[in-house]
N, C-alpha and C. Protein backbone atom coordinates (compact mmCIF):
# COMPACT_ATOMS: atom_id res chain seq x y z
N UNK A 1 0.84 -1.19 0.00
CA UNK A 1 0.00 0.00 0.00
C UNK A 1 0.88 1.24 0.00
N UNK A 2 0.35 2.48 -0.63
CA UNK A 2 1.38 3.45 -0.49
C UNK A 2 1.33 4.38 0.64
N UNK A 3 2.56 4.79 0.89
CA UNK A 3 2.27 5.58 2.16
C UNK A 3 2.20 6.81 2.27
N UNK A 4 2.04 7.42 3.40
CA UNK A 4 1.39 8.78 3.22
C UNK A 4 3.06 9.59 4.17
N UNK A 5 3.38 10.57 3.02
CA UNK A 5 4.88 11.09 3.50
C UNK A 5 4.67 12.49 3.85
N UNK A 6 5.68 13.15 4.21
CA UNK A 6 5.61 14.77 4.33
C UNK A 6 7.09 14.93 4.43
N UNK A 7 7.36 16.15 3.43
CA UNK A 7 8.50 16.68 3.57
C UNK A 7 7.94 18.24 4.20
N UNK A 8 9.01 18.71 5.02
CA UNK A 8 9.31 20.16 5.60
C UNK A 8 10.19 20.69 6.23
N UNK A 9 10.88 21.67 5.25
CA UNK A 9 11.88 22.24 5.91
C UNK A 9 11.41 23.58 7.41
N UNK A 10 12.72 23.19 8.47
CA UNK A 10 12.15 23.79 9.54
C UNK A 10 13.29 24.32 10.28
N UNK A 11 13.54 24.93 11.31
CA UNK A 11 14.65 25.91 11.88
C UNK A 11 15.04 24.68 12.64
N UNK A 12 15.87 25.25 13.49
CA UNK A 12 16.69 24.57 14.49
C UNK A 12 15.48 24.13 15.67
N UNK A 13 15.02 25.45 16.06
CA UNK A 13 14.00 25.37 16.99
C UNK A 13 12.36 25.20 16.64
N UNK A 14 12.12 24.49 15.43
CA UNK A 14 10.75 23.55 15.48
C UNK A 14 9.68 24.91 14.31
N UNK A 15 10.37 25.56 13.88
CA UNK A 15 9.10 26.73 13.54
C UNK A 15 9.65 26.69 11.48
N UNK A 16 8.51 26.04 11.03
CA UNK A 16 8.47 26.13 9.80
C UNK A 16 7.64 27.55 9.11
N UNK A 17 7.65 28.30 9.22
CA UNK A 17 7.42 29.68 8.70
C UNK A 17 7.58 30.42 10.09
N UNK A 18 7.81 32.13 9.83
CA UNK A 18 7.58 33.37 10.79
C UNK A 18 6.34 33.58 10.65
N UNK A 19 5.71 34.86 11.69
CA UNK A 19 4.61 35.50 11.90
C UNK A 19 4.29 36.19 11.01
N UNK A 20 3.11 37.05 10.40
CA UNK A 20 2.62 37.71 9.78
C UNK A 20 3.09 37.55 8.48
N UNK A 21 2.44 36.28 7.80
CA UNK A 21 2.99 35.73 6.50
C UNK A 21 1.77 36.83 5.54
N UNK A 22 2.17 37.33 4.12
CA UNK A 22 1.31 38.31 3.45
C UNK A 22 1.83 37.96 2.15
N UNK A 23 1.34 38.56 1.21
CA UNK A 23 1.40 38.36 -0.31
C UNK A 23 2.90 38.61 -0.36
N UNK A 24 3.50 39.58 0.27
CA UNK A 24 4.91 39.92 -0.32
C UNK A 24 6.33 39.35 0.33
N UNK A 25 5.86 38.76 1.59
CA UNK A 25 6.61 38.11 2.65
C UNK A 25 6.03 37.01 2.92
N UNK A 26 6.19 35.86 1.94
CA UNK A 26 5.10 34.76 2.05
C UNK A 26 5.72 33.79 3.48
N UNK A 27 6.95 33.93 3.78
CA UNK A 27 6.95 33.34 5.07
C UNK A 27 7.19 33.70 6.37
N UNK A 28 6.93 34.74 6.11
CA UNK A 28 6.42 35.48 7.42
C UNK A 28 8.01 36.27 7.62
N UNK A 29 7.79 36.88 9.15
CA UNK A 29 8.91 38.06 9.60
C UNK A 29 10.00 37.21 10.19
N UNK A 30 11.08 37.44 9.31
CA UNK A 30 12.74 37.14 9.30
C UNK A 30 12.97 35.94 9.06
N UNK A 31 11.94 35.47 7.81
CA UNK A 31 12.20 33.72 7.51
C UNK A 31 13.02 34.02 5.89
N UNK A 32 12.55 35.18 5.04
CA UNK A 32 13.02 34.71 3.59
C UNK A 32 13.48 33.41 3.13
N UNK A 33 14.13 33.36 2.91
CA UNK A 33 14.62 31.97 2.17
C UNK A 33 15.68 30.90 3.56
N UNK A 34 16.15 31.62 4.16
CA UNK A 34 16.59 30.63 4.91
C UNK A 34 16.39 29.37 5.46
N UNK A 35 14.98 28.45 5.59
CA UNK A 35 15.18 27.73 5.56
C UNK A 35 14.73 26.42 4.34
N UNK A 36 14.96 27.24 3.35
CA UNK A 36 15.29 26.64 2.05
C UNK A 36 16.16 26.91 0.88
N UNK A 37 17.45 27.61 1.67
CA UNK A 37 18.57 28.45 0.65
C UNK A 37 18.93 26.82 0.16
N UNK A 38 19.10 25.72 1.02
CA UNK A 38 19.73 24.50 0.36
C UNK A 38 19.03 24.24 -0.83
N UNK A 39 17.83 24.51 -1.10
CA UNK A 39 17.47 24.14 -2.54
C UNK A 39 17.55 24.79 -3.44
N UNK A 40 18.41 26.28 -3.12
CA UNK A 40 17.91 27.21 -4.42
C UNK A 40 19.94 27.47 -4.55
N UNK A 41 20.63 26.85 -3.38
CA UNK A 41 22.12 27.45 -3.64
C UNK A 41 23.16 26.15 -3.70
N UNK A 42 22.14 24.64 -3.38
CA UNK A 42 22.97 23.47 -3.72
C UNK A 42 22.14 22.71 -4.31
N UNK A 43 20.94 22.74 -5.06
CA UNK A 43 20.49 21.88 -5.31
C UNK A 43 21.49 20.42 -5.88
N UNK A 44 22.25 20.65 -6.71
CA UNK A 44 23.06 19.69 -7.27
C UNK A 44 23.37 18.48 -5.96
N UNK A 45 23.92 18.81 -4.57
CA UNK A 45 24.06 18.54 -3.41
C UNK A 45 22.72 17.78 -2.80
N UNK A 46 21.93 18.09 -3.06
CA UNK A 46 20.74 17.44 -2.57
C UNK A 46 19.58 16.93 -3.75
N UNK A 47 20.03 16.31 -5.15
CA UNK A 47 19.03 16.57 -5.58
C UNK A 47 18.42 15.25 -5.63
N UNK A 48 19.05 13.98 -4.71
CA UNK A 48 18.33 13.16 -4.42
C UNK A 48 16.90 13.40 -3.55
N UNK A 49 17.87 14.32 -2.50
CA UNK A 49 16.31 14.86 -1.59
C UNK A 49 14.91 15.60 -2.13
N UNK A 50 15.60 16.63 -3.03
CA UNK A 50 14.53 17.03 -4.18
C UNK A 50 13.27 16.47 -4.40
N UNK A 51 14.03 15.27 -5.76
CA UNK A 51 13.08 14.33 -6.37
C UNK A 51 12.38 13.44 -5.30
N UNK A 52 12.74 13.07 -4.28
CA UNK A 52 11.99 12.91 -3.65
C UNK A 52 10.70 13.60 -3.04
N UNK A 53 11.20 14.91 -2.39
CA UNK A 53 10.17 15.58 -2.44
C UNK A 53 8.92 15.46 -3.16
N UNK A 54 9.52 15.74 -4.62
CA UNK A 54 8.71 15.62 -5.67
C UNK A 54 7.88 14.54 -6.31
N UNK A 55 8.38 13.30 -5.77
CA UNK A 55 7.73 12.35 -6.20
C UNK A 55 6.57 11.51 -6.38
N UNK A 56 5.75 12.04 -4.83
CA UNK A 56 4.51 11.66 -4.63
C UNK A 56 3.70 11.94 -5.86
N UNK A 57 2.17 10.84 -5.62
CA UNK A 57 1.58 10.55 -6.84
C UNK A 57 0.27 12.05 -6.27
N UNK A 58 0.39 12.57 -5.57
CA UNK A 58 -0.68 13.18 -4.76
C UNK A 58 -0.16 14.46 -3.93
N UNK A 59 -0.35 15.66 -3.58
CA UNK A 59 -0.46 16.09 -2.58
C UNK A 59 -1.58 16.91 -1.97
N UNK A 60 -0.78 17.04 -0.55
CA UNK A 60 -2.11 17.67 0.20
C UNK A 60 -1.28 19.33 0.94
N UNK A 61 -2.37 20.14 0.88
CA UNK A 61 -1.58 21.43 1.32
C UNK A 61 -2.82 22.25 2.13
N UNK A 62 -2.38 23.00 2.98
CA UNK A 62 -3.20 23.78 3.49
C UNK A 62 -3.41 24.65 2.85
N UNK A 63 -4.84 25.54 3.19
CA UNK A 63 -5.15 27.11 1.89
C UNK A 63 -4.00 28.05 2.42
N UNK A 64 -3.24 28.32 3.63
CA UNK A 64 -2.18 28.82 3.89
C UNK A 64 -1.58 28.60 2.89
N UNK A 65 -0.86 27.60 2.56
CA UNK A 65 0.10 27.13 1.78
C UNK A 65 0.11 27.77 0.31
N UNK A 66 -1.47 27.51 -0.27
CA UNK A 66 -1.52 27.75 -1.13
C UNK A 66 -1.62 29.53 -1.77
N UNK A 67 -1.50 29.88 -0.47
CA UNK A 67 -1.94 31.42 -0.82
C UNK A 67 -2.29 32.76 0.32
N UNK A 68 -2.22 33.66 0.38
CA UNK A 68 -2.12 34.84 2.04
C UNK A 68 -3.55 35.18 2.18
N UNK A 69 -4.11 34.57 1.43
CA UNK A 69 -5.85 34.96 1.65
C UNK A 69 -6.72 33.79 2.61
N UNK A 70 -7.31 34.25 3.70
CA UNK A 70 -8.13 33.46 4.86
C UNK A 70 -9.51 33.50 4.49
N UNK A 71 -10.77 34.77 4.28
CA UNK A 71 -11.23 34.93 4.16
C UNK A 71 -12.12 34.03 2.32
N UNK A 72 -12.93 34.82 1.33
CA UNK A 72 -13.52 34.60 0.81
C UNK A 72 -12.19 34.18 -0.41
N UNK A 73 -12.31 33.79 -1.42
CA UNK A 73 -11.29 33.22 -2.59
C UNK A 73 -11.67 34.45 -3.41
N UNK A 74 -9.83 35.16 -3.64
CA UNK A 74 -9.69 36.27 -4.74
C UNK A 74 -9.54 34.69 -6.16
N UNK A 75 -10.46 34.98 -7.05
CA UNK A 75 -10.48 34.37 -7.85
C UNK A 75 -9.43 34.89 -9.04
N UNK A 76 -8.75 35.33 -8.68
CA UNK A 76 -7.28 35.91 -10.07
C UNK A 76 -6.17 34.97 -8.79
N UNK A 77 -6.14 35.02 -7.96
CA UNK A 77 -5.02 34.21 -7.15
C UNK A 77 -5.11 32.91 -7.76
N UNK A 78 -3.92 32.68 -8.41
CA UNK A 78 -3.54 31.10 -9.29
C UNK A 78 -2.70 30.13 -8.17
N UNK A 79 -2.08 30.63 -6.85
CA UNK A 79 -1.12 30.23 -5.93
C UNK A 79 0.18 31.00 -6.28
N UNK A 80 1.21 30.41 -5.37
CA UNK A 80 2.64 31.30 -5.58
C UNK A 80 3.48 30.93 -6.47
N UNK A 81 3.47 29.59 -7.41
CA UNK A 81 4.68 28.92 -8.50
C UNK A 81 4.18 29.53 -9.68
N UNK A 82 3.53 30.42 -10.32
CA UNK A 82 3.14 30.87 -11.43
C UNK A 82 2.09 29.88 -12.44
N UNK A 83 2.00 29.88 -13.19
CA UNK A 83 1.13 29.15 -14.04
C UNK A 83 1.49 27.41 -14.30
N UNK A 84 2.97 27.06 -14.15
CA UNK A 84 3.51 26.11 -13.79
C UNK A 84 4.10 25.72 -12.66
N UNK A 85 3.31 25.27 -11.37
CA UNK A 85 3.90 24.84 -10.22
C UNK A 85 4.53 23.60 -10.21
N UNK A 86 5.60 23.28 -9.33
CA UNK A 86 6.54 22.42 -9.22
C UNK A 86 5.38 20.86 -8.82
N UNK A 87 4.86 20.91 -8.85
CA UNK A 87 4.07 19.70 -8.00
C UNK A 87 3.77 18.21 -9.27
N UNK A 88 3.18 19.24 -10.69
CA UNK A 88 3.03 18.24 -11.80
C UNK A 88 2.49 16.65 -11.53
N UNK A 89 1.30 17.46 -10.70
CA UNK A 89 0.23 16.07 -9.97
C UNK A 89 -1.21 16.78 -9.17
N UNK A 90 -1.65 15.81 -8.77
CA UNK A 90 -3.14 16.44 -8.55
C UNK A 90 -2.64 17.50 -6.93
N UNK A 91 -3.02 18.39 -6.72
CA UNK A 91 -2.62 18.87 -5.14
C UNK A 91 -4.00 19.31 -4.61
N UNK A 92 -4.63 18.63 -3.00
CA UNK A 92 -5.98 18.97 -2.52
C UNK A 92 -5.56 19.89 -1.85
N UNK A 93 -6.44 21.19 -1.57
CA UNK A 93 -6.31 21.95 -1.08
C UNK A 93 -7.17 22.22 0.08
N UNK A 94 -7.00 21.72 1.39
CA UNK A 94 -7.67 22.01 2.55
C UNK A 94 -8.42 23.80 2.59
N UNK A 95 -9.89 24.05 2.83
CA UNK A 95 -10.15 25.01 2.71
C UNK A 95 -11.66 24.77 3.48
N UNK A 96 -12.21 26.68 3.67
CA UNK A 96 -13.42 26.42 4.41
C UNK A 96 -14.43 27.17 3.47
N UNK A 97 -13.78 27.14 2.14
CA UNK A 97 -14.71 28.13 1.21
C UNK A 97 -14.29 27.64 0.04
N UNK A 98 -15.48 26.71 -0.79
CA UNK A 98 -15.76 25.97 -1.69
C UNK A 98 -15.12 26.87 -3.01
N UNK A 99 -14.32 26.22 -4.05
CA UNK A 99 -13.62 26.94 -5.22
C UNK A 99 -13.63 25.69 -5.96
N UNK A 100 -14.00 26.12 -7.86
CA UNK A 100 -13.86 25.01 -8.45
C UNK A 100 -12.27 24.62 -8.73
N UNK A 101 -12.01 23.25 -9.42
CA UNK A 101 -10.55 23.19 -9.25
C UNK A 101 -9.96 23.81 -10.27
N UNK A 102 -8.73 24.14 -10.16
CA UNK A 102 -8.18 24.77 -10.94
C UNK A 102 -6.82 24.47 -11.43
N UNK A 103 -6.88 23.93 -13.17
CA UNK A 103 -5.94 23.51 -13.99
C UNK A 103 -4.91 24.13 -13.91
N UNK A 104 -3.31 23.51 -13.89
CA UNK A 104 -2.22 24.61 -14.33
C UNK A 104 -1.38 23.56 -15.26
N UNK A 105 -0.46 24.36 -15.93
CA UNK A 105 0.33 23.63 -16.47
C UNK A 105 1.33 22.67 -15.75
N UNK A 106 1.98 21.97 -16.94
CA UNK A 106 2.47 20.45 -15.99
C UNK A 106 2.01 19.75 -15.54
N UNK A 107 0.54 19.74 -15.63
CA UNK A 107 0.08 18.55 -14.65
C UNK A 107 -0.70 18.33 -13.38
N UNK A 108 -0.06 19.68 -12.58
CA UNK A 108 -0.73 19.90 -11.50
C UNK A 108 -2.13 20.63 -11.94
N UNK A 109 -3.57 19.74 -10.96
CA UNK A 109 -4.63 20.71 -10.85
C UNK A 109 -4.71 20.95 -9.55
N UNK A 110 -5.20 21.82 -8.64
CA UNK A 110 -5.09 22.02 -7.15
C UNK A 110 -7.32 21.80 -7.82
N UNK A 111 -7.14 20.88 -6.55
CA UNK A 111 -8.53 20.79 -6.18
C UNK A 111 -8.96 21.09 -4.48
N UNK A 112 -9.99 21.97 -4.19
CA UNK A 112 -10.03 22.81 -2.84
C UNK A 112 -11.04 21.67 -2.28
N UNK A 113 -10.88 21.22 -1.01
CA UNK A 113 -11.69 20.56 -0.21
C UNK A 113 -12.51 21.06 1.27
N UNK A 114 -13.45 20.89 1.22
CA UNK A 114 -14.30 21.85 2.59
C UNK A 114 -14.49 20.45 3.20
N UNK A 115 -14.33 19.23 2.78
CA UNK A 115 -14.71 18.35 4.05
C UNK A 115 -13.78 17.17 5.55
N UNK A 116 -12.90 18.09 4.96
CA UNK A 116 -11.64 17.99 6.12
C UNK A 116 -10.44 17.07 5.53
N UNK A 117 -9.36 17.08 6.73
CA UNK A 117 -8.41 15.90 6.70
C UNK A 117 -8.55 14.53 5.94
N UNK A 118 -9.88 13.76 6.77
CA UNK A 118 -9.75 12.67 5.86
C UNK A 118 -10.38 12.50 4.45
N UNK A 119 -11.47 13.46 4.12
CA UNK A 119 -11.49 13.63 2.96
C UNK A 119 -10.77 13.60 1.73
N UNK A 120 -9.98 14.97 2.20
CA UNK A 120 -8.95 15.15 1.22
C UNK A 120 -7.86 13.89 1.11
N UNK A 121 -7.63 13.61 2.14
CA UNK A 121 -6.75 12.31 2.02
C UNK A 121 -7.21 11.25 0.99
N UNK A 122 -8.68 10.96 1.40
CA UNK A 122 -9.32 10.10 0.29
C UNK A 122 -9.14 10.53 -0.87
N UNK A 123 -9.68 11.80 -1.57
CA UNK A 123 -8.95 12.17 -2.59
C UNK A 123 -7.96 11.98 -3.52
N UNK A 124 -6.76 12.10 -2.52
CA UNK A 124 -5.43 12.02 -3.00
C UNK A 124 -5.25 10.69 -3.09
N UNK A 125 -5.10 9.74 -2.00
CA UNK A 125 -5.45 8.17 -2.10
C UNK A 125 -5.76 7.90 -4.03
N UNK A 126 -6.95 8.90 -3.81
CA UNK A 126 -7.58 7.87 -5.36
C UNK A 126 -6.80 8.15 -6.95
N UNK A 127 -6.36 9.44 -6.23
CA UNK A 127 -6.01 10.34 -7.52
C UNK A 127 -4.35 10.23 -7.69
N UNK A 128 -3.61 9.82 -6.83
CA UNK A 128 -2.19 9.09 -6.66
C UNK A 128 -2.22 7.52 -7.22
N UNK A 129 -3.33 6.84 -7.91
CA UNK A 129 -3.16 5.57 -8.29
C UNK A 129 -2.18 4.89 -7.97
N UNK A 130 -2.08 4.76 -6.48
CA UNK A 130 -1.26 3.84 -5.95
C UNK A 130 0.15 4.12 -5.50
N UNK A 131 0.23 5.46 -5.77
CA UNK A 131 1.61 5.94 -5.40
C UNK A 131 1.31 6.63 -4.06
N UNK A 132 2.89 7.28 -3.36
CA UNK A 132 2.54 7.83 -2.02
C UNK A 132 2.12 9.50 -2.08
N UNK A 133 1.44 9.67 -1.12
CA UNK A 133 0.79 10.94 -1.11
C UNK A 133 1.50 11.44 -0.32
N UNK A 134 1.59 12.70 -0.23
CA UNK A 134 2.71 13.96 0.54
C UNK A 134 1.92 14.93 1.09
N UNK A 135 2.05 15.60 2.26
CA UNK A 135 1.55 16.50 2.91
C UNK A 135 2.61 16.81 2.77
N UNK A 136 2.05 18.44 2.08
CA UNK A 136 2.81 19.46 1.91
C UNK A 136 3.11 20.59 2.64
N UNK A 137 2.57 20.65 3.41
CA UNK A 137 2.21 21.62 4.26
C UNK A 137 0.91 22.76 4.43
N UNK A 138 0.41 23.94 5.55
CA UNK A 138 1.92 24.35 6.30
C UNK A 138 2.09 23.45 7.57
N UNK A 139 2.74 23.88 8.86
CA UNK A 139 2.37 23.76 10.33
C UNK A 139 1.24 23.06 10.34
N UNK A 140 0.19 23.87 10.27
CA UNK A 140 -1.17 23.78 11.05
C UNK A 140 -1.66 21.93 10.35
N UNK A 141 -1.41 22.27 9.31
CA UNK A 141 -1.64 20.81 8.44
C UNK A 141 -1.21 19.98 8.76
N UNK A 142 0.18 20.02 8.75
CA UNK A 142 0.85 18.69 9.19
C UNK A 142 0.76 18.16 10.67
N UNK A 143 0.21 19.06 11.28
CA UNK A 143 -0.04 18.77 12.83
C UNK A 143 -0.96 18.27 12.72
N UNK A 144 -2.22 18.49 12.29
CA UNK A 144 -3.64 17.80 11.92
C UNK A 144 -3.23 16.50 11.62
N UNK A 145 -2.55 16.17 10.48
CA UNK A 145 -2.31 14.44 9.96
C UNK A 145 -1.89 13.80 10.63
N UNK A 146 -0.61 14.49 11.52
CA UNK A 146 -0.05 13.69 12.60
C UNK A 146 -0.68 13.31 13.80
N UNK A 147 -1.55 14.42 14.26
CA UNK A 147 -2.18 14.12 15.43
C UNK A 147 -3.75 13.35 15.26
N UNK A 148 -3.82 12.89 13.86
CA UNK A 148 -4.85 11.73 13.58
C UNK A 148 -4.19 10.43 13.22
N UNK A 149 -2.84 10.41 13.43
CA UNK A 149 -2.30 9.24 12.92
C UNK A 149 -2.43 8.71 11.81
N UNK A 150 -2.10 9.83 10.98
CA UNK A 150 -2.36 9.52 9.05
C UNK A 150 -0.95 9.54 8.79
N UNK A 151 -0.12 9.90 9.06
CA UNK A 151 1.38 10.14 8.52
C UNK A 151 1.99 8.71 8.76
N UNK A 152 2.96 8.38 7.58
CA UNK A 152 3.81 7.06 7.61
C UNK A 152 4.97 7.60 8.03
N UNK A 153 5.91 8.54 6.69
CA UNK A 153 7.16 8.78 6.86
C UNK A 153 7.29 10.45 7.48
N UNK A 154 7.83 10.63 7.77
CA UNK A 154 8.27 12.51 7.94
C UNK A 154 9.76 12.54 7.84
N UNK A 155 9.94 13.41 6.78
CA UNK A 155 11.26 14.02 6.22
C UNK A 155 11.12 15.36 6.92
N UNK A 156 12.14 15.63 7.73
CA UNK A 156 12.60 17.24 8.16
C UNK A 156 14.07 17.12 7.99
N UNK A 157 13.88 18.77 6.88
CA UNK A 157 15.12 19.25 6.59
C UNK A 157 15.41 20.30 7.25
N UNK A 158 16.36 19.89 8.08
CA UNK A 158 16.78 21.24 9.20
C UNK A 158 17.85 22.31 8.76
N UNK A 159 17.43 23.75 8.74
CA UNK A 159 18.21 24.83 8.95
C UNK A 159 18.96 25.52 9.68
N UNK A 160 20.38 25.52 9.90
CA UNK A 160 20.79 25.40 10.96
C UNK A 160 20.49 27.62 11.50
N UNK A 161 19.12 27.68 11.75
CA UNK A 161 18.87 28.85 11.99
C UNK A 161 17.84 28.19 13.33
N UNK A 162 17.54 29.69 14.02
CA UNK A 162 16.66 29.62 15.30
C UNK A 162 15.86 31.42 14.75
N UNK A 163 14.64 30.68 14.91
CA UNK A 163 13.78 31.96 14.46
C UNK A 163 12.83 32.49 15.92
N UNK A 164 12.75 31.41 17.34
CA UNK A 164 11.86 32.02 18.22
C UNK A 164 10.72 32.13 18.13
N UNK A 165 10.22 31.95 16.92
CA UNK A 165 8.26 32.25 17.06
C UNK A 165 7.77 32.16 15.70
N UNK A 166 7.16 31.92 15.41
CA UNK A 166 6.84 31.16 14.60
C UNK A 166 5.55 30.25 14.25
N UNK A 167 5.26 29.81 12.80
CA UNK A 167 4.31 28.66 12.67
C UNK A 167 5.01 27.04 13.26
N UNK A 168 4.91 26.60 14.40
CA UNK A 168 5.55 25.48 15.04
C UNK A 168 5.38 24.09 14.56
N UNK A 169 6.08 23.12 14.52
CA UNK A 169 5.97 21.74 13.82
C UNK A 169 5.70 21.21 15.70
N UNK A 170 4.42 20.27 15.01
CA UNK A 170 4.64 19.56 16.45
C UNK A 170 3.75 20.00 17.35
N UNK A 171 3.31 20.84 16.99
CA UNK A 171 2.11 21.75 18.45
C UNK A 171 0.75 21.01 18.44
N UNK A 172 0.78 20.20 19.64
CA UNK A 172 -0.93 19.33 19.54
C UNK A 172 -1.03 18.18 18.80
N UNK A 173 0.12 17.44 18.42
CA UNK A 173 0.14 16.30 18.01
C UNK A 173 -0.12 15.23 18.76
N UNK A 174 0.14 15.02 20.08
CA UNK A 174 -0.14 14.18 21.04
C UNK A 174 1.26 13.47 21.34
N UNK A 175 0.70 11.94 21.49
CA UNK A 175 1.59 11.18 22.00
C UNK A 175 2.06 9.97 20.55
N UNK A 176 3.41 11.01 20.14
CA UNK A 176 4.13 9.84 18.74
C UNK A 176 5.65 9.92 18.83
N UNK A 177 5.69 8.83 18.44
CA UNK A 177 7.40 8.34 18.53
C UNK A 177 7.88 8.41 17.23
N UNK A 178 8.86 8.98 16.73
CA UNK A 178 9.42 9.02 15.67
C UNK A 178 10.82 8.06 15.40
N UNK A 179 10.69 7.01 14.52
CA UNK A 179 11.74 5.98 14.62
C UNK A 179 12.57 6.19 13.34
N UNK A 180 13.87 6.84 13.90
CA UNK A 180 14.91 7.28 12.32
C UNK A 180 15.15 6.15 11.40
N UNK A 181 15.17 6.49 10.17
CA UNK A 181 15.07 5.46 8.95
C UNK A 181 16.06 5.99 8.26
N UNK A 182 17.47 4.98 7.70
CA UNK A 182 17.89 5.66 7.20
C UNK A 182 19.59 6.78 7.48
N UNK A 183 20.44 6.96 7.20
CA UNK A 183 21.61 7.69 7.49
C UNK A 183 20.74 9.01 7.34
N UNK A 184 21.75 10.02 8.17
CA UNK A 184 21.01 11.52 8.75
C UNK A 184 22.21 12.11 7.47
N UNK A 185 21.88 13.35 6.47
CA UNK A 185 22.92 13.31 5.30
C UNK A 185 22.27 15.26 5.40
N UNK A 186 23.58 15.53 4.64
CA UNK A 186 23.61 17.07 4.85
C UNK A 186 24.68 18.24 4.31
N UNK A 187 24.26 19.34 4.54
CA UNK A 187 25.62 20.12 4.36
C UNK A 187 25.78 21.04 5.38
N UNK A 188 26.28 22.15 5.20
CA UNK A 188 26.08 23.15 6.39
C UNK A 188 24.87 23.77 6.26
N UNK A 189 24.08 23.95 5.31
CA UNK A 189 22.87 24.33 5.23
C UNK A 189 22.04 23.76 5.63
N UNK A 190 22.02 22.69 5.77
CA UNK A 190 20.60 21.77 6.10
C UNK A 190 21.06 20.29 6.31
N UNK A 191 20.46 19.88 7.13
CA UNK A 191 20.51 18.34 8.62
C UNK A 191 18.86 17.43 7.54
N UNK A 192 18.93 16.34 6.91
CA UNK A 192 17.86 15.90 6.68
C UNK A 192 17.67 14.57 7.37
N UNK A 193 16.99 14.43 7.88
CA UNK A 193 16.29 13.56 8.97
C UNK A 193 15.34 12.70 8.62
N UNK A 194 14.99 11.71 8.56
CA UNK A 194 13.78 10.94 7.90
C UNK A 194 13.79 9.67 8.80
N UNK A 195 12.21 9.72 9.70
CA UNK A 195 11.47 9.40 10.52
C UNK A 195 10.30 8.31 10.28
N UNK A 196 10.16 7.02 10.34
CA UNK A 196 8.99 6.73 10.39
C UNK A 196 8.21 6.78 11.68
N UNK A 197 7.09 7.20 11.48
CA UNK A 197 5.83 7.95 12.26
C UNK A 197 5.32 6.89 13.48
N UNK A 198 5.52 6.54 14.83
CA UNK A 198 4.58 5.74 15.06
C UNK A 198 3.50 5.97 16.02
N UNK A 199 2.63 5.60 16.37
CA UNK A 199 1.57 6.31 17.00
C UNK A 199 0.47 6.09 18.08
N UNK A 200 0.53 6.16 19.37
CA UNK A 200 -0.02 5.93 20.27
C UNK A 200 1.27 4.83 21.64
């Protein structure tokens, strides 16, 4: 059966985005790129980790993720990768305000879901034909999967930064043991870690 993965890069101290994330500072105050310079200044260095990333038949993302709007859907907002996002697969989009789905090039369509976690999971399940599905994030998401005991693997790629406050990995998950899988591989930029999930 395939399993259900998550990659996320995260600080030293547990916080995968800053505060007051907005259209122009999509990860909030004093995050810019730091804890993903490893993909944009070594990819060559990591591009096993990459394709992995990339590989799932499915993903799942929070409407955070997909965009700085909470409220009603600006219908010109396409998400943040331009007309071709990196995903080039179906991506569900956790949401509390119904939007039809919407085609992009490559492959990826983001389809919006109002009927929760396991919904969308089902979704992706069907629409991954058998491959593994990825929670993409943000925080708030991946805490949800984990603290329902939906997650198999968790990949965290650590930055060797401390940001203090933050969207937190880990907040309200409960009671799970994380069992390392795998050599811990890296550069000075980033510690990657890969965990299978276990639970209760």
């Amino acid at each position: 059966m395939s399993k259900v993965t998550c990659d996320v890069a995260a600080s030293l101290d547990g916080f995968v985005a800053g505060l007051n994330q907005t259209l122009d500072n999509p990860f909030g105050d004093g995050v810019g790129d730091r804890l993903h310079q490893w993909m944009f200044e070594e990819p060559e260095a990591h591009a096993e980790v990459i394709e992995g990333i990339t590989a799932a038949g499915a993903f799942i993302m929070g409407r955070n993720m997909f965009g700085p709007g909470r409220d009603a859907w600006d219908m010109d907002w396409r998400g943040w990768w331009g007309e071709e996002p990196p995903y080039h697969a179906p991506v569900f989009v956790l949401t509390h305000h119904p939007r039809e789905p919407l085609p992009m090039k490559g492959g990826t369509t983001f389809t919006f879901v109002t009927e929760g976690i396991e919904a969308a999971l089902a979704q992706a399940r069907e629409a991954a034909g058998g491959r593994d599905v990825s929670i993409a994030g943000g925080a708030q998401t991946i805490n949800q999967y984990l603290a329902a005991g939906l997650i198999d693997e968790l990949r965290v790629h650590v930055a060797p930064v401390i940001l203090g406050r933050g969207e937190r990995l880990f907040d309200g998950v409960g009671d799970t043991t994380l069992e390392p899988l795998g050599d811990v591989s890296g550069t000075a930029l980033v510690t990657h870690l890969t965990y299978r999930v276990i639970h209760g």
